[in-house]
Protein backbone atom coordinates (compact mmCIF):
# COMPACT_ATOMS: atom_id res chain seq x y z
CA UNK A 1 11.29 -69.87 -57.00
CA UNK A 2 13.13 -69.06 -53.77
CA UNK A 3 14.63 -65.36 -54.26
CA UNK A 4 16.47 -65.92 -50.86
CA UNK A 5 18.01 -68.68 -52.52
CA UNK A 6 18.88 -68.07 -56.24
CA UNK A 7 18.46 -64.71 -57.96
CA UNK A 8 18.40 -65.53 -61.80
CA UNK A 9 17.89 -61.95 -64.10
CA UNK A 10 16.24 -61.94 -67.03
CA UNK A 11 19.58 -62.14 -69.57
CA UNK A 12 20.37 -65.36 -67.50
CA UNK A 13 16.67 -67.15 -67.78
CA UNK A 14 16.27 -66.23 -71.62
CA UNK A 15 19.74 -68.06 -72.43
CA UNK A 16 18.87 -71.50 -70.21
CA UNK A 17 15.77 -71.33 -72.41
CA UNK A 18 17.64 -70.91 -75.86
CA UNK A 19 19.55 -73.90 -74.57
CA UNK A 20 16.71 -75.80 -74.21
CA UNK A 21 17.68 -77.91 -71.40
CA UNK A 22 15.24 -78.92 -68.58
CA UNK A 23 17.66 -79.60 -65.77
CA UNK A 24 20.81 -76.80 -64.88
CA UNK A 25 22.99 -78.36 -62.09
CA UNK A 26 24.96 -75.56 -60.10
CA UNK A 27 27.58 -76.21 -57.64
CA UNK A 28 31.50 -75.45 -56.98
CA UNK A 29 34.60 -77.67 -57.25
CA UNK A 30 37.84 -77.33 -55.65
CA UNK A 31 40.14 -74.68 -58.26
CA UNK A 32 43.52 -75.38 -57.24
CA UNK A 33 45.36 -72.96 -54.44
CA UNK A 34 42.89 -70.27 -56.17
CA UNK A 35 39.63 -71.76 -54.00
CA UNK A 36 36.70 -72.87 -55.35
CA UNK A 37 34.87 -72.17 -58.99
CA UNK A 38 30.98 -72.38 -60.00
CA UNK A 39 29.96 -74.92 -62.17
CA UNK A 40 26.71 -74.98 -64.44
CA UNK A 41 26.07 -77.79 -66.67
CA UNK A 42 22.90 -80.02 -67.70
CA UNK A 43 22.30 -82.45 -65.02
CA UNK A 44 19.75 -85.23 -64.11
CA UNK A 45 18.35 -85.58 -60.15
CA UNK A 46 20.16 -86.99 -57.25
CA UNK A 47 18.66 -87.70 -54.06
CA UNK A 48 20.81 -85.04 -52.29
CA UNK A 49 19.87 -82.37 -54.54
CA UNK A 50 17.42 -79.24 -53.89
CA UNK A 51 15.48 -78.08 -57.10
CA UNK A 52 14.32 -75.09 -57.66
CA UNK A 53 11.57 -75.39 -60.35
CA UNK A 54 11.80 -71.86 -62.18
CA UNK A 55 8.70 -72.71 -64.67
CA UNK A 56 10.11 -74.36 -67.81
CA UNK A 57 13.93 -75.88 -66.43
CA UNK A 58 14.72 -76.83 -62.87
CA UNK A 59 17.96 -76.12 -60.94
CA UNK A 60 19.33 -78.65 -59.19
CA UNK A 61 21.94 -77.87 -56.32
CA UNK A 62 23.55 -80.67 -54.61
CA UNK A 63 22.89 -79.94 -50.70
CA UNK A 64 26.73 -79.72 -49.68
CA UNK A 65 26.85 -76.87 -52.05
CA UNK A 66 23.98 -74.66 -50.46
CA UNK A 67 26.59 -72.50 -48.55
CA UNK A 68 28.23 -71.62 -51.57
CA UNK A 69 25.05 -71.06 -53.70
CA UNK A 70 22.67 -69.67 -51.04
CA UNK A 71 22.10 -66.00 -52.36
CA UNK A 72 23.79 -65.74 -55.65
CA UNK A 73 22.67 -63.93 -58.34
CA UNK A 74 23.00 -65.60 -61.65
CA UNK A 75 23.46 -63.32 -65.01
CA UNK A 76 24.41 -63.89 -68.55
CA UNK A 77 26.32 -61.13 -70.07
């Protein structure tokens, strides 16, 4: 996968797989006066979406969203 695109760390990988889901769909949504929050959640494939195949699950980031997603690093603490 992409570094340049999505940075996942080891902690973060190891609990998508204890999850056991195939497909992760990151994006934002509008959070009130406060801006904009991430979202993560199971998804399936839309024709707008970039995936990012990271070996055993996918990531699939609606295009609109790339500005907001385009060098994060995702962790699990």
């Amino acid at each position: 996968m992409d570094n340049k695109v999505l940075e996942v760390t080891a902690a973060a990988r190891q609990q998508i797989l204890d999850k056991g889901v195939s497909n992760v769909r990151i994006g934002v949504k509008e959070a009130g006066c406060a801006g904009m929050e991430y979202i993560f959640d199971e998804g399936v494939e839309t024709q707008t979406d970039l995936v990012l195949n990271h070996g055993d699950f996918n990531f699939l980031i609606d295009t609109s969203h790339m500005p907001y997603i385009e060098g994060m690093k995702l962790d699990f603490i």
